[in-house]
C-alpha atoms as a PDB file:
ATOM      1  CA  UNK A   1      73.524-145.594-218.005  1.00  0.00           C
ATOM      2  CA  UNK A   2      75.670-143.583-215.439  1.00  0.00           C
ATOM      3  CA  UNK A   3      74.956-143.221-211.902  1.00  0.00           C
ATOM      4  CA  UNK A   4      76.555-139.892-212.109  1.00  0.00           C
ATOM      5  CA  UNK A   5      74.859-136.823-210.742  1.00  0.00           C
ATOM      6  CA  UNK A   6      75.121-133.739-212.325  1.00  0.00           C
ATOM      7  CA  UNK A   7      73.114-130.458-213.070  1.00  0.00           C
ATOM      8  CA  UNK A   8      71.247-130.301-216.274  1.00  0.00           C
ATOM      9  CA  UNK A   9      72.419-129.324-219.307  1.00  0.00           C
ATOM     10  CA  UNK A  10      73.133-125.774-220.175  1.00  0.00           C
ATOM     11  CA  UNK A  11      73.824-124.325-216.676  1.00  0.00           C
ATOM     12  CA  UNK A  12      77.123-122.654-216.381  1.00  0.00           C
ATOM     13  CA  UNK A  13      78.380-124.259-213.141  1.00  0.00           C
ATOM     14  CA  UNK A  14      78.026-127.579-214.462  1.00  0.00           C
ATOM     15  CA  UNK A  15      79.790-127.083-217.075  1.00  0.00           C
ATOM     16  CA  UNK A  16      82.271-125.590-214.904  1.00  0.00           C
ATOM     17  CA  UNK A  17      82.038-128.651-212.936  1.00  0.00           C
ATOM     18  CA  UNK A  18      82.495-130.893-215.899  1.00  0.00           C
ATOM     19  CA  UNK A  19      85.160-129.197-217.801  1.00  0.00           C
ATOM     20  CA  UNK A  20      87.624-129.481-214.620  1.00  0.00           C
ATOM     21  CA  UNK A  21      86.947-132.797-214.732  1.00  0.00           C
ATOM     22  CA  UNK A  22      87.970-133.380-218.436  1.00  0.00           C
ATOM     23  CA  UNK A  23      90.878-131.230-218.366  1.00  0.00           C
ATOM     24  CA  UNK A  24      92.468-132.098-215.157  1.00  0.00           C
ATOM     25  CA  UNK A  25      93.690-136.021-215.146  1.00  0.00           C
ATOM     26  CA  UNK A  26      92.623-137.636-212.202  1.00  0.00           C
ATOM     27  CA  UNK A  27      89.890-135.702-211.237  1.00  0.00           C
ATOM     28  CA  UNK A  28      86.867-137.509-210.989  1.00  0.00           C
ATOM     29  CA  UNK A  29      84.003-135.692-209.032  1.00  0.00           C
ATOM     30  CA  UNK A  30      82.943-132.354-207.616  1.00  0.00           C
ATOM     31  CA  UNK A  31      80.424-130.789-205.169  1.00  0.00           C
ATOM     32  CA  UNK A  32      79.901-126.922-205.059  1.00  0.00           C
ATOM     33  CA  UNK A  33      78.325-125.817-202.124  1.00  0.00           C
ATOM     34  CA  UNK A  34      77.669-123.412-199.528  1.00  0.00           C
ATOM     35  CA  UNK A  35      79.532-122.619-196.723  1.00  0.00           C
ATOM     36  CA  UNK A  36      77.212-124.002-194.238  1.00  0.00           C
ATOM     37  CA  UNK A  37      76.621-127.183-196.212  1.00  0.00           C
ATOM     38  CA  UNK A  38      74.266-127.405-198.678  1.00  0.00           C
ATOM     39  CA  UNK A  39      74.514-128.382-202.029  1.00  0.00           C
ATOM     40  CA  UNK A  40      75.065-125.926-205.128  1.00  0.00           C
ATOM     41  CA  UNK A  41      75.650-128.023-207.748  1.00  0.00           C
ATOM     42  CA  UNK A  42      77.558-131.664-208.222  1.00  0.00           C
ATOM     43  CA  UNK A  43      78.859-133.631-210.555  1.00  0.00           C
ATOM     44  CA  UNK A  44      79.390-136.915-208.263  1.00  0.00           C
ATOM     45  CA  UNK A  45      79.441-140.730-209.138  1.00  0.00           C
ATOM     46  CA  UNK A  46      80.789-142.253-206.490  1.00  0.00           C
ATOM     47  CA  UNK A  47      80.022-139.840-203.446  1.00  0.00           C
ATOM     48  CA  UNK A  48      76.897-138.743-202.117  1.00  0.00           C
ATOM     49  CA  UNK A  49      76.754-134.723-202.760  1.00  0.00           C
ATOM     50  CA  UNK A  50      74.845-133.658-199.211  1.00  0.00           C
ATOM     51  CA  UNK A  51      77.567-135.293-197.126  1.00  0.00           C
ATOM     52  CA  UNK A  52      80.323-134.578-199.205  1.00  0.00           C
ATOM     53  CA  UNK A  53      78.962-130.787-198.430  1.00  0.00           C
ATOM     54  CA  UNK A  54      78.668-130.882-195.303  1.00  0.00           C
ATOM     55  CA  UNK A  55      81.747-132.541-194.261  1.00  0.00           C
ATOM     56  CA  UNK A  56      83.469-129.948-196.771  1.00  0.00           C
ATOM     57  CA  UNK A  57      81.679-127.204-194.803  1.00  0.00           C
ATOM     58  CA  UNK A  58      82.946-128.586-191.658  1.00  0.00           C
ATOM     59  CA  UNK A  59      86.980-129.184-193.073  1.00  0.00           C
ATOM     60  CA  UNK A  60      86.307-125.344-194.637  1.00  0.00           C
ATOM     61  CA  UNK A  61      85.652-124.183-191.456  1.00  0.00           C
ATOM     62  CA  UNK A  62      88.328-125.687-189.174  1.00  0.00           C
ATOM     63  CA  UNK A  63      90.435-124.651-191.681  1.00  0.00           C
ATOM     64  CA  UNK A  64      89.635-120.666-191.624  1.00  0.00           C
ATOM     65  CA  UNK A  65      90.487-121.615-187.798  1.00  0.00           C
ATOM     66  CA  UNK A  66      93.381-123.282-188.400  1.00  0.00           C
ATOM     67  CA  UNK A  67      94.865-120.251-190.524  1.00  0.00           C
ATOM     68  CA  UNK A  68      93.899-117.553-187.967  1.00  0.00           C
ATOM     69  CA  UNK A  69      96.010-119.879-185.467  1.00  0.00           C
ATOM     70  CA  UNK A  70      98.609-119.958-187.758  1.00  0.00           C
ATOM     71  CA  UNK A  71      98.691-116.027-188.654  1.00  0.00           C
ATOM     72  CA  UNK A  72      98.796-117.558-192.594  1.00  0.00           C
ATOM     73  CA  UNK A  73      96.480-115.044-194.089  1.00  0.00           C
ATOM     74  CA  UNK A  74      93.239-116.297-195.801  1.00  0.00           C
ATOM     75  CA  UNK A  75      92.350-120.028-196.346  1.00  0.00           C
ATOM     76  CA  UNK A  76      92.147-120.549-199.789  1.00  0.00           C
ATOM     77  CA  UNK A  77      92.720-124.681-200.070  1.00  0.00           C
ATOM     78  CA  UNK A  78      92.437-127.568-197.721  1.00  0.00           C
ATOM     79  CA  UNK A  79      93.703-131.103-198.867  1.00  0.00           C
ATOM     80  CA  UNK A  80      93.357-134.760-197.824  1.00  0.00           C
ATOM     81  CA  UNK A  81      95.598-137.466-199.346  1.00  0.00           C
ATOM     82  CA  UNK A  82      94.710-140.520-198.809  1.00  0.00           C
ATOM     83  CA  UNK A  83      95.769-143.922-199.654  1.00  0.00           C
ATOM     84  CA  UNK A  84      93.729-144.029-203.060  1.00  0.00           C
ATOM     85  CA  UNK A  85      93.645-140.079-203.954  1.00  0.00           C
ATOM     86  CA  UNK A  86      93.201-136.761-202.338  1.00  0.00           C
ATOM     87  CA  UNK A  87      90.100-134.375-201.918  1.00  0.00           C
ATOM     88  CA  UNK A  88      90.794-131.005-202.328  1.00  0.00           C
ATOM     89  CA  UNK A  89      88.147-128.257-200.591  1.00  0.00           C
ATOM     90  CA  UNK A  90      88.462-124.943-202.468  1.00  0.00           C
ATOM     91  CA  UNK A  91      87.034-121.629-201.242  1.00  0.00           C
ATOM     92  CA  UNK A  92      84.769-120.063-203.479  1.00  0.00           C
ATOM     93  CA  UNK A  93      84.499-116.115-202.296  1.00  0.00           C
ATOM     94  CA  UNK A  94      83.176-116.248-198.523  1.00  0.00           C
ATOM     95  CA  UNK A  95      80.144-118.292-198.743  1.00  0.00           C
ATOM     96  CA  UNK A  96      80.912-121.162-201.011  1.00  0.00           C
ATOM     97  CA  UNK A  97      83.049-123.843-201.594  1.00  0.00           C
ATOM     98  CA  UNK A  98      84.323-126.359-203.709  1.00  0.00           C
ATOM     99  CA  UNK A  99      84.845-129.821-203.584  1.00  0.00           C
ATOM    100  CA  UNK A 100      86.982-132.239-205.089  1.00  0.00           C
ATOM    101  CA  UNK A 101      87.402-135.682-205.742  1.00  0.00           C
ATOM    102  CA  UNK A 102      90.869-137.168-207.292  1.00  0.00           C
ATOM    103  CA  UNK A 103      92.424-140.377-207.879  1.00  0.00           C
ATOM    104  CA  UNK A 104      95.711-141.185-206.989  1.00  0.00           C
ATOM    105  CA  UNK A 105      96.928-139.932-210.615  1.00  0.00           C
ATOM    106  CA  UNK A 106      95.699-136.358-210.540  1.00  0.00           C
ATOM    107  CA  UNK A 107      97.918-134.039-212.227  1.00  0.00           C
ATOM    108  CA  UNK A 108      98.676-131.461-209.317  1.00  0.00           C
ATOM    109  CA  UNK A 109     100.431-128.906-211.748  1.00  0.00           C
ATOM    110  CA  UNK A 110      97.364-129.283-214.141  1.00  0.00           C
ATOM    111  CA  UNK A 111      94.907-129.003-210.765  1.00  0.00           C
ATOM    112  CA  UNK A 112      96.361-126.181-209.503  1.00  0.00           C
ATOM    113  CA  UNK A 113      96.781-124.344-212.878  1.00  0.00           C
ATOM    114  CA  UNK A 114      92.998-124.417-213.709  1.00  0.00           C
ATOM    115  CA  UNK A 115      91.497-124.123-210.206  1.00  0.00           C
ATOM    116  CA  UNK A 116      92.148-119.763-209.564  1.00  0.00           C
ATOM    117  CA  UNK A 117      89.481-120.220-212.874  1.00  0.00           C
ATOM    118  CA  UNK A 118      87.374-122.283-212.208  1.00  0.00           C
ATOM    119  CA  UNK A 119      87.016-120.545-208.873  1.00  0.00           C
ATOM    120  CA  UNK A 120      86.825-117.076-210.102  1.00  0.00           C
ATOM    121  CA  UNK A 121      84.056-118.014-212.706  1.00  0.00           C
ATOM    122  CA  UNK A 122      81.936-119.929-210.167  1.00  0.00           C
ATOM    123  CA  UNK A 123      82.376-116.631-207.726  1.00  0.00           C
ATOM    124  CA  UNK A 124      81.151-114.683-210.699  1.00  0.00           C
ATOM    125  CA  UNK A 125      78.184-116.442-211.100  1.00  0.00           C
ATOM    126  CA  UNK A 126      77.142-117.009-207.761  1.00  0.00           C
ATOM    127  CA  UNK A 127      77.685-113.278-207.190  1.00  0.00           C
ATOM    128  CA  UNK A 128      75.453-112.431-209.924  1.00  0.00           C
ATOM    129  CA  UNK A 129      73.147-115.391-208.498  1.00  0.00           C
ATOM    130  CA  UNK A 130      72.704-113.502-205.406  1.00  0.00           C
ATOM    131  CA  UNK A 131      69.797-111.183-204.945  1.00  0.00           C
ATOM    132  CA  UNK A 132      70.960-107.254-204.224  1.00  0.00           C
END
């Protein structure tokens, strides 16, 4: 049995979730969640999905600061490496975000091929998610 948590079966961000973990080497978790830190959906093993989001909400935020210092336009990524892997926070539209867990083997070419998807289709559906 896995201690993985995940969204059931059927729901389109999970599957989402999932597939960038099968097609992207390395990858081993994800947490989608709002911009002020609460949990969308997860597909987590290791990490604990509310702290995950909120410290992602936090590292989002300081880095839509950071970027406004910087005069770099909008903040799309923020990434940590670390000594065993990286994790990558994505923004997802203005009030969401994504994030990731990697080894130290994730294929960054693959990663950064299939995340402008993943986050488009995950925009999509939260955007027809919200109420008018």
């Amino acid at each position: 049995m896995s201690d993985r948590v995940t969204n059931p079966a059927n729901d389109p961000v999970n599957d989402l979730l999932v597939s960038l973990r099968d097609k992207v080497m390395g990858v081993s978790e994800s947490t989608l969640a709002t911009v002020d830190g609460l949990v969308v959906a997860t597909d987590a093993a290791k990490t604990h999905p509310e702290s995950m989001a909120a410290l992602a909400a936090a590292t989002l935020s300081l880095g839509h600061r950071l970027a406004d210092q910087g005069a770099a336009g909008t903040l799309r990524q923020m990434t940590a490496q670390c000594s065993t892997g990286h994790v990558i926070v994505t923004a997802v539209g203005t009030r969401a975000l994504l994030a990731v867990v990697a080894d130290e083997g994730l294929d960054t070419a693959a990663f950064q091929r299939e995340i402008p998807s993943v986050v488009a289709s995950l925009n999509t559906i939260l955007t027809a998610d919200t109420p008018a």
